[in-house]
Structures are given as C-alpha cells and as structure tokens.
Protein backbone atom coordinates (compact mmCIF):
# COMPACT_ATOMS: atom_id res chain seq x y z
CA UNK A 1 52.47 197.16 60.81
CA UNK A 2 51.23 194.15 58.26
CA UNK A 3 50.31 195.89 55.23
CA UNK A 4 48.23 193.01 54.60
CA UNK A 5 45.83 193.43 58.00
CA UNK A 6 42.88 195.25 56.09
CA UNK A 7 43.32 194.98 52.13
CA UNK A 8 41.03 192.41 49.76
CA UNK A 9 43.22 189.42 49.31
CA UNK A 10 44.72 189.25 45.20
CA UNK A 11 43.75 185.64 44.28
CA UNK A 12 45.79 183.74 41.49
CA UNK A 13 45.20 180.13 39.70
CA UNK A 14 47.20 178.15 38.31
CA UNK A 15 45.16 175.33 36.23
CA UNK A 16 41.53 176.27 34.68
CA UNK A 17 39.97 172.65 35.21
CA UNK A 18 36.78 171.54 36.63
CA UNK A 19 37.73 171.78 40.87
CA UNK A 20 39.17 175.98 39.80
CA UNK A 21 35.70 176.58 38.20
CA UNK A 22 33.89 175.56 41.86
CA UNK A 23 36.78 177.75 44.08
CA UNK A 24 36.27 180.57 41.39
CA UNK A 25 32.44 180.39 41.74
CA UNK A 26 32.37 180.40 45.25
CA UNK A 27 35.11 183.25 45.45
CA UNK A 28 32.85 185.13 43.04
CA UNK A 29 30.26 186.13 46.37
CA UNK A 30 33.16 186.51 48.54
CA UNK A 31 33.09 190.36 47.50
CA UNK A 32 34.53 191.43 51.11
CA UNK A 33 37.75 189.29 51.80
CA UNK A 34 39.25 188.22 48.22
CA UNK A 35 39.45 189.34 44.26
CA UNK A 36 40.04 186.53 41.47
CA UNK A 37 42.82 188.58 40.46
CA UNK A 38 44.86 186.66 37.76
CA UNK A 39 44.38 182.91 35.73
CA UNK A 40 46.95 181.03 34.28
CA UNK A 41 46.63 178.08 31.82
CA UNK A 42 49.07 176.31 29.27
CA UNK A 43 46.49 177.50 27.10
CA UNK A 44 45.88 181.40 26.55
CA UNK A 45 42.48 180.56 25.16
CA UNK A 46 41.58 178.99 28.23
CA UNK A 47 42.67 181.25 30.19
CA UNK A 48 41.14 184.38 28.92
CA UNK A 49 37.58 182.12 28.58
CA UNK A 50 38.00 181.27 32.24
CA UNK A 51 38.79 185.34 33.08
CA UNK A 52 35.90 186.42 31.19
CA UNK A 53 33.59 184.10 32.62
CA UNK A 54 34.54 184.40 36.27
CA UNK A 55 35.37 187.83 36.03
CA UNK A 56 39.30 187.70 36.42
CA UNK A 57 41.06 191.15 36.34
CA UNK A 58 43.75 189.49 34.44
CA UNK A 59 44.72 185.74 32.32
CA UNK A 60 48.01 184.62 31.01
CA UNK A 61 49.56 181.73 29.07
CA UNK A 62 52.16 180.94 31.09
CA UNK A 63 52.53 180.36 34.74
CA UNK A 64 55.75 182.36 35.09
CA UNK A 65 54.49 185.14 33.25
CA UNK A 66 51.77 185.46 35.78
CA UNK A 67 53.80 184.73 38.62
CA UNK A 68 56.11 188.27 37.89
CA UNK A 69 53.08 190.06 39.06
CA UNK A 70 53.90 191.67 42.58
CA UNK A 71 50.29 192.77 43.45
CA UNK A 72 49.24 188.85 43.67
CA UNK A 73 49.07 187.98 47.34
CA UNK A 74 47.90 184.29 46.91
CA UNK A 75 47.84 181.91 44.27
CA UNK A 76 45.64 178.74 44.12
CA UNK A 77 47.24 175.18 42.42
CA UNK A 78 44.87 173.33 40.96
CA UNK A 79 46.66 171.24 38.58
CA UNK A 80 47.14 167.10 39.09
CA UNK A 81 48.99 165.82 41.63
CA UNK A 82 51.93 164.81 39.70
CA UNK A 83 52.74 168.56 38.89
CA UNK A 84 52.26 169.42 42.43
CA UNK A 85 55.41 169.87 43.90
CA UNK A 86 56.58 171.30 41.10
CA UNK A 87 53.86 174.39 40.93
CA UNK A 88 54.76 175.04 44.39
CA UNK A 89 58.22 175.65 43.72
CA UNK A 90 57.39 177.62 40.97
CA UNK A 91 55.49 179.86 43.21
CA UNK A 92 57.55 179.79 45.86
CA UNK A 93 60.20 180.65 43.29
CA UNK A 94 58.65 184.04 43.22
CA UNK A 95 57.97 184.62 46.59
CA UNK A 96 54.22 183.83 46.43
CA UNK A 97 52.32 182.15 49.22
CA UNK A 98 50.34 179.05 48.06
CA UNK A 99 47.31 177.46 48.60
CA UNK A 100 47.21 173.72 46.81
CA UNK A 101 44.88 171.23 45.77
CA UNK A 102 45.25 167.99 47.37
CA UNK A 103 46.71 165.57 47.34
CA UNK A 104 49.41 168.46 49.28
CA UNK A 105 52.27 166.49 46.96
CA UNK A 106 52.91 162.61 45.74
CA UNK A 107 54.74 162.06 48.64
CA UNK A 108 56.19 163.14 52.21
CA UNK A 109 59.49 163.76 50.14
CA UNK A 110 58.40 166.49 48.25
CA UNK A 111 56.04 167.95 50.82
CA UNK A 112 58.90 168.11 53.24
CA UNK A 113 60.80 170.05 50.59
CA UNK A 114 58.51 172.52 49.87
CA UNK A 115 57.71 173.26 53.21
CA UNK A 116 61.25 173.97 54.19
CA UNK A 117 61.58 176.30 51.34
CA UNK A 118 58.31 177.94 52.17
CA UNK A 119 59.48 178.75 56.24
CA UNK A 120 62.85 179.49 55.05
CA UNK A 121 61.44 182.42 52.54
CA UNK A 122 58.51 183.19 55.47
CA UNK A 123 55.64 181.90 52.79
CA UNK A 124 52.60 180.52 53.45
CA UNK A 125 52.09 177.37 52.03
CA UNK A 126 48.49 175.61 52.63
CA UNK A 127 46.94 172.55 51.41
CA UNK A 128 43.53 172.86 50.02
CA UNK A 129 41.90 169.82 51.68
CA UNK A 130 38.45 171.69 52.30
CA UNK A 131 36.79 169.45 54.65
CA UNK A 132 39.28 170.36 57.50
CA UNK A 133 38.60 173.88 57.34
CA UNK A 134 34.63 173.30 57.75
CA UNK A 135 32.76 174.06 60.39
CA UNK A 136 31.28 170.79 60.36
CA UNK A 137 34.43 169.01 61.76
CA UNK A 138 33.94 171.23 65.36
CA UNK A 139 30.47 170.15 65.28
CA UNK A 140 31.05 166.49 65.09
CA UNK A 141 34.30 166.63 67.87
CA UNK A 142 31.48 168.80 70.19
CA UNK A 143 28.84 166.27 69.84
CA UNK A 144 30.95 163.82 70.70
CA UNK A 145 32.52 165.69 73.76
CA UNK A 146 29.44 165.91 74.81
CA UNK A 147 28.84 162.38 75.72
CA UNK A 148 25.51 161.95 73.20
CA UNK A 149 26.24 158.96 72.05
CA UNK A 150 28.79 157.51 75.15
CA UNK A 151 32.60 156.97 74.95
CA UNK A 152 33.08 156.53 71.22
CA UNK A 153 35.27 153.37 70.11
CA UNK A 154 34.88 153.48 66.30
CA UNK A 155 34.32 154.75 63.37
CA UNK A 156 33.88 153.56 60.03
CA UNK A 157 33.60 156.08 56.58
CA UNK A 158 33.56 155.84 52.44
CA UNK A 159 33.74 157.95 49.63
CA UNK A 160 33.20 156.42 45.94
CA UNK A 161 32.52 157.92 42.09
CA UNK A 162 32.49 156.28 39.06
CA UNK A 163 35.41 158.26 37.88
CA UNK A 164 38.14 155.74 36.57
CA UNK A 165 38.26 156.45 33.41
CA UNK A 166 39.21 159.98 33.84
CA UNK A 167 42.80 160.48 33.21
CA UNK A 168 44.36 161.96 36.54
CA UNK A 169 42.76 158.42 38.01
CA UNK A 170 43.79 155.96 35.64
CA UNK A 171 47.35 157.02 34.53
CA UNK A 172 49.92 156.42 37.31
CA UNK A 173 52.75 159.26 35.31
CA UNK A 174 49.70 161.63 36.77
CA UNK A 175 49.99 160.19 40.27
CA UNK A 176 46.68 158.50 39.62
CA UNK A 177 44.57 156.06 42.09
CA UNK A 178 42.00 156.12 44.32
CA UNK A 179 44.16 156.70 47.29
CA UNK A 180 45.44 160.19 46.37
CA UNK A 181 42.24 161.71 45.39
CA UNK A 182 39.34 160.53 47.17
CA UNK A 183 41.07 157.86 49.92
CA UNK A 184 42.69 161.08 51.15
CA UNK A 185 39.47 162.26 52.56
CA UNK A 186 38.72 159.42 54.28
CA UNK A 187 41.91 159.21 56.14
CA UNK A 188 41.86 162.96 56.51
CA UNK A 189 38.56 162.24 58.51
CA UNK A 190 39.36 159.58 61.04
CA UNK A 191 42.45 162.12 62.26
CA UNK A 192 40.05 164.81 62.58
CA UNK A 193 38.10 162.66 64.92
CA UNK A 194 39.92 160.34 66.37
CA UNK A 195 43.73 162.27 66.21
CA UNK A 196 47.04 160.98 64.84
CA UNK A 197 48.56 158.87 67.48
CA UNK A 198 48.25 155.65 65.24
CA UNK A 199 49.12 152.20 66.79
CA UNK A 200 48.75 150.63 63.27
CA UNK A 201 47.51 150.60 59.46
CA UNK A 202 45.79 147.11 58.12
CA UNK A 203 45.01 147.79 54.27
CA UNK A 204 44.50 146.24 50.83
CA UNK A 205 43.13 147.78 47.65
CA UNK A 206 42.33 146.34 43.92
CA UNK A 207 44.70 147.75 41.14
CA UNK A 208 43.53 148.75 37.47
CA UNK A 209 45.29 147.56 34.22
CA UNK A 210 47.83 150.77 34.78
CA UNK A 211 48.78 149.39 38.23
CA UNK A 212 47.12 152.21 40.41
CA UNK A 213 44.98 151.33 43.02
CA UNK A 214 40.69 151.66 42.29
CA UNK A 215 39.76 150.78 45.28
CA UNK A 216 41.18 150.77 48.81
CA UNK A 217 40.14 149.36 52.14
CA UNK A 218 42.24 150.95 54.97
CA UNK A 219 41.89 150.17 59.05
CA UNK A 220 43.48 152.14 61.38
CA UNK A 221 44.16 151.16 64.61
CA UNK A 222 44.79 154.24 66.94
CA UNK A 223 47.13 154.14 70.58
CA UNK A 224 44.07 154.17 72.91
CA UNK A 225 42.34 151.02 70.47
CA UNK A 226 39.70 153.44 68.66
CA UNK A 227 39.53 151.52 65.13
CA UNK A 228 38.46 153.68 61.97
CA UNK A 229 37.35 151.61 58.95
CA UNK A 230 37.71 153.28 55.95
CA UNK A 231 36.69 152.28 51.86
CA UNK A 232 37.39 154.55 48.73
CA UNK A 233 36.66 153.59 45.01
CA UNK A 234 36.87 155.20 41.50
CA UNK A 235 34.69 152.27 40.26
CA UNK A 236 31.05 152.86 41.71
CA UNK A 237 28.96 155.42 43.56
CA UNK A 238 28.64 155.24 47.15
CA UNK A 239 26.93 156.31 50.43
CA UNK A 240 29.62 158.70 50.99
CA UNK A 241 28.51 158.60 55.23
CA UNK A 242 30.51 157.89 58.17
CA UNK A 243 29.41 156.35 61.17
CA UNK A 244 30.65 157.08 64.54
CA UNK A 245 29.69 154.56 67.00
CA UNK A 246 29.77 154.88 71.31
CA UNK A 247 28.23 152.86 73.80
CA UNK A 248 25.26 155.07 74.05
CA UNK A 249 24.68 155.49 70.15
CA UNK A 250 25.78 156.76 67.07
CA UNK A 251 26.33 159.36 64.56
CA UNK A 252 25.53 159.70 61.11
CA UNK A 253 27.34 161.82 58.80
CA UNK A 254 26.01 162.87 55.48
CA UNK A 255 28.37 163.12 52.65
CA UNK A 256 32.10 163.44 54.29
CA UNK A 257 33.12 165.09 51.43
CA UNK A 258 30.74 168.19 52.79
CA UNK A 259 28.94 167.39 55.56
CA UNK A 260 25.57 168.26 55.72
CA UNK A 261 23.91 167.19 57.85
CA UNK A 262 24.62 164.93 61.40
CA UNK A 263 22.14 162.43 62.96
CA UNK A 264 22.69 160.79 66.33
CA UNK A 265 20.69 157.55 67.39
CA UNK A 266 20.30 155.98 70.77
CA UNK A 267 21.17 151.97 72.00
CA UNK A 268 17.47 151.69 70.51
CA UNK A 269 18.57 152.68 66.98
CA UNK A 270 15.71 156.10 67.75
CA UNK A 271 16.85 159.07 66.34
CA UNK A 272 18.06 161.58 68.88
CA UNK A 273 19.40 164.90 67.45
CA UNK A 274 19.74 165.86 63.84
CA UNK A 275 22.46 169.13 63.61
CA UNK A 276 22.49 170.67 60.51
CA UNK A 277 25.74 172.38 59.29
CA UNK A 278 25.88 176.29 58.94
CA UNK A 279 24.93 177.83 55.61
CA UNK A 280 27.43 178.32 53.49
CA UNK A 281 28.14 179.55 49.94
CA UNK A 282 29.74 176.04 48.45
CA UNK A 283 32.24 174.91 51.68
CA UNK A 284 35.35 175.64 49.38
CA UNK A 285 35.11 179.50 51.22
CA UNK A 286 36.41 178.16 54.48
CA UNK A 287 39.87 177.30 53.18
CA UNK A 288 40.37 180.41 51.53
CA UNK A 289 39.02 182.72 54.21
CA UNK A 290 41.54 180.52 56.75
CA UNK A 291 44.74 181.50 54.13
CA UNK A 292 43.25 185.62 54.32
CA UNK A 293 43.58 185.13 58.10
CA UNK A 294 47.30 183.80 58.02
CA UNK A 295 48.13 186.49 55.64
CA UNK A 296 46.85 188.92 57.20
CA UNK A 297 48.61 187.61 60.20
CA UNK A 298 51.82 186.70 58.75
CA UNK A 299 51.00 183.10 59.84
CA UNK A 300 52.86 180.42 57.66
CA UNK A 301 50.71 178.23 58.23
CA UNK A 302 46.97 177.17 58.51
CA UNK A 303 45.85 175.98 61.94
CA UNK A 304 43.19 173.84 60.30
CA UNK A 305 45.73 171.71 58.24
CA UNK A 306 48.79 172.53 59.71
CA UNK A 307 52.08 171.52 58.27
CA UNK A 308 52.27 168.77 60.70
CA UNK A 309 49.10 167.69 59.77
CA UNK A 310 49.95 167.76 56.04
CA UNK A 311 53.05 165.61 56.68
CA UNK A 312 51.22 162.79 58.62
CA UNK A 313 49.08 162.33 56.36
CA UNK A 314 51.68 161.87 53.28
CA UNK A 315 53.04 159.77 55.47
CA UNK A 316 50.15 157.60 55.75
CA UNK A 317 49.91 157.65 52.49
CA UNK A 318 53.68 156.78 51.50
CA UNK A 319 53.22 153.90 53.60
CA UNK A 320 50.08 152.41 52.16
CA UNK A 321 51.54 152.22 48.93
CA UNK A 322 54.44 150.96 49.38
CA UNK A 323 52.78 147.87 50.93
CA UNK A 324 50.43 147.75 47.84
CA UNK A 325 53.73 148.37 45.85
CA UNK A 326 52.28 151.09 43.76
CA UNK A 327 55.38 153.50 42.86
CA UNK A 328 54.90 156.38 40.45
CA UNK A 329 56.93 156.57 37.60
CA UNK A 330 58.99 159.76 38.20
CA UNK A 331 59.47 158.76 42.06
C-alpha cells in the first residue's frame, strides 16, 4: 500500500526569491493537497522572514540541514539556473523527490544526469515549467481538433520584459540570457501544439556586453512543414500572444506565459469564439497538484512534462547556442 495515497503533501524550498514568494502564495489556499513545510536560504534571516510570512512550519540556513528532515515529501528549487543541477543532486542526495524551476538544468548534460540518478533511486524529479501543466494547453489542442479554424499550418508566439539588468539575465557565470528564462516558454509552446518531430531550427539572437543572448528569434520547421515563429527579449515589453493560424481562421492567445483567454477569427478576420480559461488560484497550482498525483502514485515522472519532454527541449536549447556560440563559463 503507498503510504503516500491519502496524506497532505510536506512541501520544501530551496531559494526565498521573488518566483518562491508566488508558488508559496498560491500553495498558501491549497489547504487540502499540500503544507509549506520547511524554507531554506543561505541566509537564516531570510529564511525565517519568508517562514513567518508564508506560514512555514519550519526555516533553516542551510540546504543540507533542511534536507536531513525525513517528514519532507517534496522540495521545490527555485534558485538560478546555474545552481540547478547542482540543487538537484543535493536533493536527490537525500532521497528527496524534486520539483525545479526552469530552465530544468543549463544543459541536456546535466539534465540527463540527474535524471538517471533520480530513476535509479525511484525519485521523482519534475521540472517546474507551469504552462505545460495548465489547463489551457488542452483547450487550445481541442479547439484546434476541432477543425474551428481549418487544418492549422503555423504558428507564430513572443514573450518580452524589460528585465536585463537583473543579474540572473545579464551575467553568463549565472547561466544568464534570454533563451533560458523566457525563450524557454516559447519553444515550450510550439511542442505543446505542434509536437516534437522537428525537421529543422533557423535562429539568430542579439548578445549583451556579457556575451549572453537579449534577444532571440527562433523558427522551427516541424516533419509535416507546420512552421512556428518564435521572438523572446529581456530588452522591452511585449504582446506576449501567440497566433495560431489554419485555413479557416485563427487563434489568439492571451499572454502564453498564462493563458487567459483564447479568441478564434474566421477567413473574414470576425471574431468567432472567445474560451476563457478555468479559474484558478495563480496557475503555479497545476504543477504542484500534478507532482501530489505522481507521489501519491509512485510515478517518477510528470505526464505533463515528462522526462522526454524535458530532454528535447535542452536539447533544443543546447543546439541554439552553440550556433550563437554562447558557452557558459563552468560548461
């Protein structure tokens, strides 16, 4: 019998920045499934201001001090990219199954390592790449199932904040760059509509003064010649839609970073449907209730962003660099 099948879900963080505030808020009116358990930060200070304003049972100064704690049943990475990989081995270290931030790692090296070590200790290990555990991906692959718009041929999306001077973008010994932290949606969002048999990858991108990339054009050209455009920037504000275009119309996406709402059009450009996404309490709920279902389950993995999944797209990823000749320094 899983002793996990019917008990509230211990949840552990590691990292007390901005994107753990917006998980612990959320998790905060998930009363039934999951209970911010523990918080860990470099900095006991932080960590005990976090706990106290969240409402964390417990906070430490040290990530292996919190680790030791056998009643923790999940614990959340939300540190930058560069320290990725190693957080995961950390947890994995001490048998903990993991939920992280994206990007999963800095490359399909180190996500291939930790995911061997996590089936060979029978760990779940999840990346936390919310829009593919939303409902609003379904709706969008339905709609277009559904022949609304006609056979669908392309696709084109974006996703751009004025964010370069913050340091995770700007230094590359962080695994800064557009690419990693915002280009990773887009991509993320062509596969979930269009799949990942990929004929080929056309891209070029702008670099800043540290050599990472701060903005990125990227076309994919898929097996059966569907062609997804995509754009991502740290230096302005943008539009954040995708368009998804058939012979009989198109869809409109608001925000792909959490869908809100979806607007098809006919050949006439007159508005057809508008769908509106499910309530929710902030979208970051849907990846956490997906990693209380696999533990529950003993699943290793999340269906929603399977392992597969995460691979392909570091993959992508690895690739795209390496043609803009962007290498990290500790790669």
């Amino acid at each position: 019998m899983n002793k996990n099948a019917n008990k509230k879900i211990n949840i552990a963080f590691i990292g007390a920045g901005y994107i753990s505030t917006l998980l612990a808020e959320t998790i905060s009116k998930m009363k039934k499934d999951v209970n911010l358990y523990a918080i860990a930060s470099r900095d006991m200070n932080k960590a005990k201001e976090f706990a106290d304003k969240y409402g964390f049972d417990n906070y430490y100064g040290a990530y292996e001090d919190m680790l030791k704690d056998d009643n923790i049943d999940l614990v959340y990475i939300a540190t930058p990219h560069s320290h990725h990989y190693e957080h995961i081995k950390l947890c994995l270290d001490y048998n903990k199954n993991v939920l992280c931030e994206k990007s999963f790692t800095v490359n399909s090296k180190q996500a291939n390592e930790v995911l061997k070590i996590a089936k060979k200790k029978k760990l779940l290990l999840a990346e936390a790449i919310w829009t593919r555990y939303m409902p609003s991906r379904y709706m969008i692959n339905d709609i277009i199932a559904s022949g609304e718009i006609g056979n669908v041929t392309s696709l084109s999306a974006n996703l751009g904040y004025v964010i370069a001077d913050v340091d995770r973008i700007k230094f590359p010994e962080l695994a800064g760059g557009a690419l990693l932290d915002i280009g990773v949606y887009t991509i993320n969002f062509a596969l979930m509509v269009f799949g990942d048999n990929i004929k080929s990858i056309d891209s070029t991108c702008v670099k800043m003064s540290t050599g990472v990339d701060s903005q990125n054009s990227i076309t994919i050209t898929f097996d059966d010649d569907k062609i997804a455009v995509l754009y991502s920037t740290v230096l302005a504000i943008t539009d954040r839609q995708a368009v998804i275009n058939g012979d009989k119309g198109y869809m409109v996406i608001e925000n792909i970073n959490n869908p809100q709402y979806i607007t098809t059009y006919s050949l006439d450009r007159k508005k057809i449907n508008t769908y509106k996404v499910p309530k929710q309490i902030t979208g970051y709920e849907y990846q956490v209730l997906s990693c209380v279902d696999a533990i529950r389950n003993n699943k290793l993995q999340c269906s929603e962003m399977s392992h597969k999944d995460i691979i392909k797209v570091m993959n992508i990823m690895d690739s795209l660099r390496k043609k803009w000749k962007i290498k990290y320094p500790f790669e």
